[in-house]
N, C-alpha and C. Protein backbone atom coordinates (compact mmCIF):
# COMPACT_ATOMS: atom_id res chain seq x y z
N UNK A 1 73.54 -20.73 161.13
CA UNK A 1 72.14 -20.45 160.88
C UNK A 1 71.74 -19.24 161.72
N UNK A 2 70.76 -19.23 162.50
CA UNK A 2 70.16 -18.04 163.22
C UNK A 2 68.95 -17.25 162.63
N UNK A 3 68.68 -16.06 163.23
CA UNK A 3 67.56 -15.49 162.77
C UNK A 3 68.18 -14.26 162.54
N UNK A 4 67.67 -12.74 162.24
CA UNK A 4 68.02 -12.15 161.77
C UNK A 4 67.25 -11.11 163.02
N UNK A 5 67.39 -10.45 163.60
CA UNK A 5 67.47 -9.42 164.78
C UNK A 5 67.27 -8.15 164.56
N UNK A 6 67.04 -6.94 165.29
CA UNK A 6 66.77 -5.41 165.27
C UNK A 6 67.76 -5.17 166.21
N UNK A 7 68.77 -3.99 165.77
CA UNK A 7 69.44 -3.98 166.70
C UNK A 7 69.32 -2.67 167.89
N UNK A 8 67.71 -2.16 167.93
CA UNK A 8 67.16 -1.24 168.68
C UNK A 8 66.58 -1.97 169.88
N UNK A 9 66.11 -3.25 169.59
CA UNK A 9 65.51 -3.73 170.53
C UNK A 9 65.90 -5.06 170.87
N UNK A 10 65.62 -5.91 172.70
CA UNK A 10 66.08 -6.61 173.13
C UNK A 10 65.85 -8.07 172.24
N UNK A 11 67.05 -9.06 172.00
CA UNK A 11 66.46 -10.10 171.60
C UNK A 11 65.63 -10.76 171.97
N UNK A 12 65.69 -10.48 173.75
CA UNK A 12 64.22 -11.68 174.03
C UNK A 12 62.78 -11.20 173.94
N UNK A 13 62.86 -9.88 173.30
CA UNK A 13 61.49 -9.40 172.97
C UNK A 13 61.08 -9.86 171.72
N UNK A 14 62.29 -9.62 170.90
CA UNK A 14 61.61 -10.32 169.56
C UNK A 14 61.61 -11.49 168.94
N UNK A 15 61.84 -12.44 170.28
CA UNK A 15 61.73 -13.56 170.31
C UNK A 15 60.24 -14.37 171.03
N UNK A 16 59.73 -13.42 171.71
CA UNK A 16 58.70 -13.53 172.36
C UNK A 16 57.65 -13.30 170.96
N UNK A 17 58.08 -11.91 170.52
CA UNK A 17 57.05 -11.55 169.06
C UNK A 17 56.77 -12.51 168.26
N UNK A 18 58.09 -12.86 168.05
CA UNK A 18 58.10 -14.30 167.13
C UNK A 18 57.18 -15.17 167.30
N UNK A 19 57.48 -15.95 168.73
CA UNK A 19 56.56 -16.96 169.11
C UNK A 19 54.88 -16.41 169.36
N UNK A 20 54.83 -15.71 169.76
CA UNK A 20 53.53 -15.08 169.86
C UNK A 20 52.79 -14.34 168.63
N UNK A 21 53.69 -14.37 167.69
CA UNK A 21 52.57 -13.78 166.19
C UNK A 21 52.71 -15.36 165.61
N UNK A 22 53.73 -16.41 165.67
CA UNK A 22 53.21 -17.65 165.06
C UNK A 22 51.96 -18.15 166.09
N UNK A 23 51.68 -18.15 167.03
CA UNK A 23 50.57 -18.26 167.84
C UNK A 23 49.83 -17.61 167.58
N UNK A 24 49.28 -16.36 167.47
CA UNK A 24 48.23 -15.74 166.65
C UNK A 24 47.86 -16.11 165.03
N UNK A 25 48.86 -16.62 164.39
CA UNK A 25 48.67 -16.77 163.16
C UNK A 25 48.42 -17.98 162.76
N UNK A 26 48.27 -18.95 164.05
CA UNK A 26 48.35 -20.04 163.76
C UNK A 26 49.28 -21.39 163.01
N UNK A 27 50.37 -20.90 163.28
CA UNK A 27 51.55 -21.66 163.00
C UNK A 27 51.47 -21.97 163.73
N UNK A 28 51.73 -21.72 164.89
CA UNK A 28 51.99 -22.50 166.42
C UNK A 28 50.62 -23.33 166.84
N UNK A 29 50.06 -24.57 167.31
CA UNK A 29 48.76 -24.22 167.32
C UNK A 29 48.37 -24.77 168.74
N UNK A 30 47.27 -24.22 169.58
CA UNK A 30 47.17 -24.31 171.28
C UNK A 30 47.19 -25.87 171.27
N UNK A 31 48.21 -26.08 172.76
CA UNK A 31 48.38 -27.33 172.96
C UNK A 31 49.81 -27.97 172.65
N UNK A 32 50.31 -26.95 171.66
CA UNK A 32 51.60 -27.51 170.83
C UNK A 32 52.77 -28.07 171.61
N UNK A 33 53.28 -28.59 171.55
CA UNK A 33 54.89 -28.77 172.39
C UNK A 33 55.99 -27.68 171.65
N UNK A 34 56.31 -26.77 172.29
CA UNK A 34 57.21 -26.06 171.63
C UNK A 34 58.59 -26.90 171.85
N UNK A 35 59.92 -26.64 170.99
CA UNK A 35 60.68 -27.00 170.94
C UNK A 35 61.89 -26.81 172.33
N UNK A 36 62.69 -27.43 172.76
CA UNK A 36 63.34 -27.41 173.77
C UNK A 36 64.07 -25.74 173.90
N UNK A 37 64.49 -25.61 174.96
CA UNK A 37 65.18 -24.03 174.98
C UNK A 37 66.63 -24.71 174.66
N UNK A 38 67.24 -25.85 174.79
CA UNK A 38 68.18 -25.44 173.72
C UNK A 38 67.95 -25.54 172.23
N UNK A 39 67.41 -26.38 172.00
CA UNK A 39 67.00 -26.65 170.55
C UNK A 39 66.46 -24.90 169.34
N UNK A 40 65.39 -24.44 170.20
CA UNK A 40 65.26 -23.30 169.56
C UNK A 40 66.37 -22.10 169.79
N UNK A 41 67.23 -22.27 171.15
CA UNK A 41 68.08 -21.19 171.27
C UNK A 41 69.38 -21.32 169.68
N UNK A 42 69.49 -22.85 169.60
CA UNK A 42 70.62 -23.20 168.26
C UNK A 42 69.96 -23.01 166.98
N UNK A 43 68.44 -22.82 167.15
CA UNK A 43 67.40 -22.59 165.32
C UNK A 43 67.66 -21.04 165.43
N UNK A 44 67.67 -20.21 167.07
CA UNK A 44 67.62 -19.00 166.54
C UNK A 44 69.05 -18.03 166.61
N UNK A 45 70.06 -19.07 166.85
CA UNK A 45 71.61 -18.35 167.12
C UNK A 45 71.48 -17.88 168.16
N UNK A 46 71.05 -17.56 169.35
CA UNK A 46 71.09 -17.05 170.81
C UNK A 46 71.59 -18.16 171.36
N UNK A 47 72.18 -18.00 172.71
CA UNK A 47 72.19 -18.26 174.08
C UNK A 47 71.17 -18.74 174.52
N UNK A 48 71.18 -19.56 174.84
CA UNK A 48 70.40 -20.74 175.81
C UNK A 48 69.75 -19.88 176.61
N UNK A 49 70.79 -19.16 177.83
CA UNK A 49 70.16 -18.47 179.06
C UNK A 49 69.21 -17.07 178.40
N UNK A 50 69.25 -16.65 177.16
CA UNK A 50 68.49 -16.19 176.43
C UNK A 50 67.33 -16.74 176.34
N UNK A 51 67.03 -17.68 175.74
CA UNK A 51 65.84 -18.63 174.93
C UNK A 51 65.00 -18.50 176.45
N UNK A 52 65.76 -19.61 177.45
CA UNK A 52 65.12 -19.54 178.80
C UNK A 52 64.12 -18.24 179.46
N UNK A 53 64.73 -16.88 179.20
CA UNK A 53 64.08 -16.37 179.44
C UNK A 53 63.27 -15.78 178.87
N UNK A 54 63.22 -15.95 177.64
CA UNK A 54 61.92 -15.69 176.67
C UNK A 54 60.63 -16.82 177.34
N UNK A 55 61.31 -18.54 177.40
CA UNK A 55 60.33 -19.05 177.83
C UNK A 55 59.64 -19.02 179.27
N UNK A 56 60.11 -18.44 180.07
CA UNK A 56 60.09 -17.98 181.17
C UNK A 56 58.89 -16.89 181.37
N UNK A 57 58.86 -15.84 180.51
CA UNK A 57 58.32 -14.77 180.48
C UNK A 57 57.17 -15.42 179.72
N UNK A 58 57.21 -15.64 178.67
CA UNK A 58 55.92 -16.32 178.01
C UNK A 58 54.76 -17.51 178.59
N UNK A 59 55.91 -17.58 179.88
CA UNK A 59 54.78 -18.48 180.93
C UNK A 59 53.91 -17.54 181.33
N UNK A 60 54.91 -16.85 182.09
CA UNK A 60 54.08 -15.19 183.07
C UNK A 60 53.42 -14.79 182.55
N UNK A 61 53.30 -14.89 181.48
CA UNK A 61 52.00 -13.86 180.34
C UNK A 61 50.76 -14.79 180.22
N UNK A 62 51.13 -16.36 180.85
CA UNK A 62 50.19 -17.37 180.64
C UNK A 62 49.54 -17.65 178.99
N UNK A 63 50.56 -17.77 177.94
CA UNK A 63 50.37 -17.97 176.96
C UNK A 63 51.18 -19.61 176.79
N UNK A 64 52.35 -19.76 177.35
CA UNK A 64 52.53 -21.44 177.23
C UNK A 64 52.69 -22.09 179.06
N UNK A 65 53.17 -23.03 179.27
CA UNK A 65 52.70 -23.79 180.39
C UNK A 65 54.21 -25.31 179.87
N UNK A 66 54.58 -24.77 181.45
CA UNK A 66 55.72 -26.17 181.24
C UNK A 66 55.18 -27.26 181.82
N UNK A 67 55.23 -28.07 181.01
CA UNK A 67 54.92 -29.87 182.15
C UNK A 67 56.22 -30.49 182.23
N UNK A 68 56.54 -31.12 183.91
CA UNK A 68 57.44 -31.75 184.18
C UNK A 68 57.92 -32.63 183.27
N UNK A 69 59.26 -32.74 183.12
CA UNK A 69 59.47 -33.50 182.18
C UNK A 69 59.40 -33.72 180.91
N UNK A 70 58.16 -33.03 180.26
CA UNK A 70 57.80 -33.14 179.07
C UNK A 70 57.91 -31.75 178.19
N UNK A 71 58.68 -30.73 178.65
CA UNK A 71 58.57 -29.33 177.96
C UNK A 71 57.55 -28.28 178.47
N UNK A 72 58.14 -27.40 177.44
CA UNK A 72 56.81 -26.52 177.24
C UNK A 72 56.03 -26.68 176.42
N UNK A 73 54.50 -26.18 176.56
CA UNK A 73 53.76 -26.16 174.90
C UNK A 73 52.54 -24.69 175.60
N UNK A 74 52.08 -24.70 174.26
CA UNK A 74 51.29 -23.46 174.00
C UNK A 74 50.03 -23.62 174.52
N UNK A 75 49.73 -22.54 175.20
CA UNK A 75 48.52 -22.93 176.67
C UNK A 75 47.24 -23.19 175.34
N UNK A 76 46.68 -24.46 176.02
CA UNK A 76 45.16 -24.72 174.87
C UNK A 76 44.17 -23.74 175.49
N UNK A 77 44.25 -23.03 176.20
CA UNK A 77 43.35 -21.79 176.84
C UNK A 77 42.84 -20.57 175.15
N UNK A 78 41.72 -21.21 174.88
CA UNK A 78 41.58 -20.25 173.35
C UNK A 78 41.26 -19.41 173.76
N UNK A 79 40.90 -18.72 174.41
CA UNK A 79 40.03 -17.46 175.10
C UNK A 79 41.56 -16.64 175.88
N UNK A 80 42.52 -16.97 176.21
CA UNK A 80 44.03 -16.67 176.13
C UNK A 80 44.67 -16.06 175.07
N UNK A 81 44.34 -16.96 174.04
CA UNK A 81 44.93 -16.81 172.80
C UNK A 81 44.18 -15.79 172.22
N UNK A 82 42.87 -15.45 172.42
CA UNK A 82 41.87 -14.35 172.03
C UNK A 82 42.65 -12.73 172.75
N UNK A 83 42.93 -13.02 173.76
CA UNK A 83 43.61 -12.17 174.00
C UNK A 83 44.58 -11.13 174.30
N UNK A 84 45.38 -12.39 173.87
CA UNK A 84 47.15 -11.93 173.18
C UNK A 84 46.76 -11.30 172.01
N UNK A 85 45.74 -12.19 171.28
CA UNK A 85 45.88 -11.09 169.62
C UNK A 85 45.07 -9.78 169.72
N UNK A 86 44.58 -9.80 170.87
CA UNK A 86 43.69 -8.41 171.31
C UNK A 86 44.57 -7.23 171.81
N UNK A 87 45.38 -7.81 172.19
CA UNK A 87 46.78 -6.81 173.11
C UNK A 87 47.58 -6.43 172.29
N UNK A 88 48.37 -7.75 170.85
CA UNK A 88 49.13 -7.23 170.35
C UNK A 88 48.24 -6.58 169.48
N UNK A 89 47.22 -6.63 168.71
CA UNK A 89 46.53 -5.43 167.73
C UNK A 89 46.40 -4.03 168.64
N UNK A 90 46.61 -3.89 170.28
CA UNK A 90 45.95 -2.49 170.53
C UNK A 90 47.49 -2.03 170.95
N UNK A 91 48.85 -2.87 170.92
CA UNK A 91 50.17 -2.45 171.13
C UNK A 91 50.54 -1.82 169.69
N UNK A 92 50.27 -2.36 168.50
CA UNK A 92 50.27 -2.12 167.14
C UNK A 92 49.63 -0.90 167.00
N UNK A 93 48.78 -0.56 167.57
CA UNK A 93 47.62 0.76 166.86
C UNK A 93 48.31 2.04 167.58
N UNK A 94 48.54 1.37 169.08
CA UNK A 94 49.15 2.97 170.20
C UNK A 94 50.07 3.15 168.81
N UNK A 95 51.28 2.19 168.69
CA UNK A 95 52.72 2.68 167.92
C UNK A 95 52.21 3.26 166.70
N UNK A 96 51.32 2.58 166.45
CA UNK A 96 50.78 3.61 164.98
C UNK A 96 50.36 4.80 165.00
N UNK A 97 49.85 4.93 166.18
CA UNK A 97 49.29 6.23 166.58
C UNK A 97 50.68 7.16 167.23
N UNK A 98 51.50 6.92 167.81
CA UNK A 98 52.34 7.60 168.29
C UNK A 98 53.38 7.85 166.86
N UNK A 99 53.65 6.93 166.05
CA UNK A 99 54.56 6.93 164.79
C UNK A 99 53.66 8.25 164.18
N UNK A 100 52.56 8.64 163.89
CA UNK A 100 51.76 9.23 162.60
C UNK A 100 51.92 10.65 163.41
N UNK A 101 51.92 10.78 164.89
CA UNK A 101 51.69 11.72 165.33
C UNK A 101 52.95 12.80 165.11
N UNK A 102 53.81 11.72 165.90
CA UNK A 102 55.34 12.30 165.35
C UNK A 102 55.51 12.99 164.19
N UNK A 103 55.01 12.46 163.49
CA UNK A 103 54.94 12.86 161.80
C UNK A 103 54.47 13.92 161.22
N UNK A 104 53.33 14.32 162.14
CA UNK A 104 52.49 15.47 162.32
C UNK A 104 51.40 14.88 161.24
N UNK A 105 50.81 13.59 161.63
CA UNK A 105 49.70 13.36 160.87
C UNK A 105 48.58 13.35 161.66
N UNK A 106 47.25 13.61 161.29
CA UNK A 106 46.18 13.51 162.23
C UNK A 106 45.87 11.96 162.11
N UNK A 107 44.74 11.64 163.52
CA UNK A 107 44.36 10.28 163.21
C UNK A 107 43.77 10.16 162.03
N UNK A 108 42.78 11.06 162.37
CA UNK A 108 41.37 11.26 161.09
C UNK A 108 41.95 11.28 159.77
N UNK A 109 43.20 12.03 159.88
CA UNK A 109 43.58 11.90 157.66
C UNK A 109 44.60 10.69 157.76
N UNK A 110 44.68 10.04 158.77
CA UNK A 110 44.88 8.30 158.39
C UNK A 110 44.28 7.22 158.21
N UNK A 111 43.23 7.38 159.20
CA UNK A 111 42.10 6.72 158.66
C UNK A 111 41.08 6.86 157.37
N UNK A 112 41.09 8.13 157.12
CA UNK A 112 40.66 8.57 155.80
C UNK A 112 41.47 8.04 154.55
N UNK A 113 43.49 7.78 154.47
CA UNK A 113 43.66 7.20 153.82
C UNK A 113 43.90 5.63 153.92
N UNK A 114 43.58 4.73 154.74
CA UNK A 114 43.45 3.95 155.46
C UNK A 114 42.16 3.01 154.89
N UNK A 115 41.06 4.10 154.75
CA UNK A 115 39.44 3.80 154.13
C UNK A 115 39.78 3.58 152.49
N UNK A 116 40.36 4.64 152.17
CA UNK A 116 40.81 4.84 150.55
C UNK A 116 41.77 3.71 150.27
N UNK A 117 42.64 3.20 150.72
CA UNK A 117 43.61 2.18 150.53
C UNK A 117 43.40 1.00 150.05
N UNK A 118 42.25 0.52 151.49
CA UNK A 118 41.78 -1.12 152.03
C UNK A 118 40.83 -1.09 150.51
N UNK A 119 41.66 -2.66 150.93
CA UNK A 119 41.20 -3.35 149.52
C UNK A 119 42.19 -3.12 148.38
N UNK A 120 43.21 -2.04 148.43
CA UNK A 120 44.12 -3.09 147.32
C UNK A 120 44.71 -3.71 146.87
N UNK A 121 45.36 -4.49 148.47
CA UNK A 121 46.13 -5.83 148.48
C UNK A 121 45.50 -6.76 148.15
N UNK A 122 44.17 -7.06 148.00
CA UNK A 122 43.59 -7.96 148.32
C UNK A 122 43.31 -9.05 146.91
């Protein structure tokens, strides 16, 4: 089984992404018991001492919280959770902004097609 990986960037980053856009998106939901670090290290094909330090780091960020004995789960702090999805939308916009620039696009004629766009997925 496993997950499927980038091979530009570290796995325990986009393992962190993972868990932290199902937490924004509400798959995950505050309070949750996440699954053991071996258990998710064998759902996602990594190394254990991998998984660990994804969950490790995702403490430090104070987005989940281990209780003795009983795991980890996803900090019920909603005002936390307000602001992970605040960080990853303004980590998303820099790269967008640095991707368009590269490109030699202005902000302004992205947002201009950006204005013209929205709304036709919908």
């Amino acid at each position: 089984m496993g997950m499927d990986f980038l091979p530009d960037k570290p796995i325990y980053q986009q393992l962190i992404e993972r868990i932290t856009g199902d937490i924004i998106r509400g798959t995950v939901q505050p309070g949750e018991k996440l699954p053991s670090v071996r258990e998710y290290a064998m759902e996602a094909g990594v190394n254990a001492n991998t998984m660990q330090r994804v969950y490790k780091e995702l403490e430090q960020m104070k987005i989940t919280e281990t209780k003795r004995g009983q795991g980890s789960f996803v900090t019920s702090d909603i005002e936390r959770i307000h602001e992970l999805r605040d960080e990853m939308k303004e980590q998303l916009v820099q790269s967008f902004i640095q991707n368009i620039e590269a490109l030699g696009f202005s902000t302004s004629e992205m947002m201009d097609y950006l204005q013209k766009r929205g709304g036709q997925d919908d």
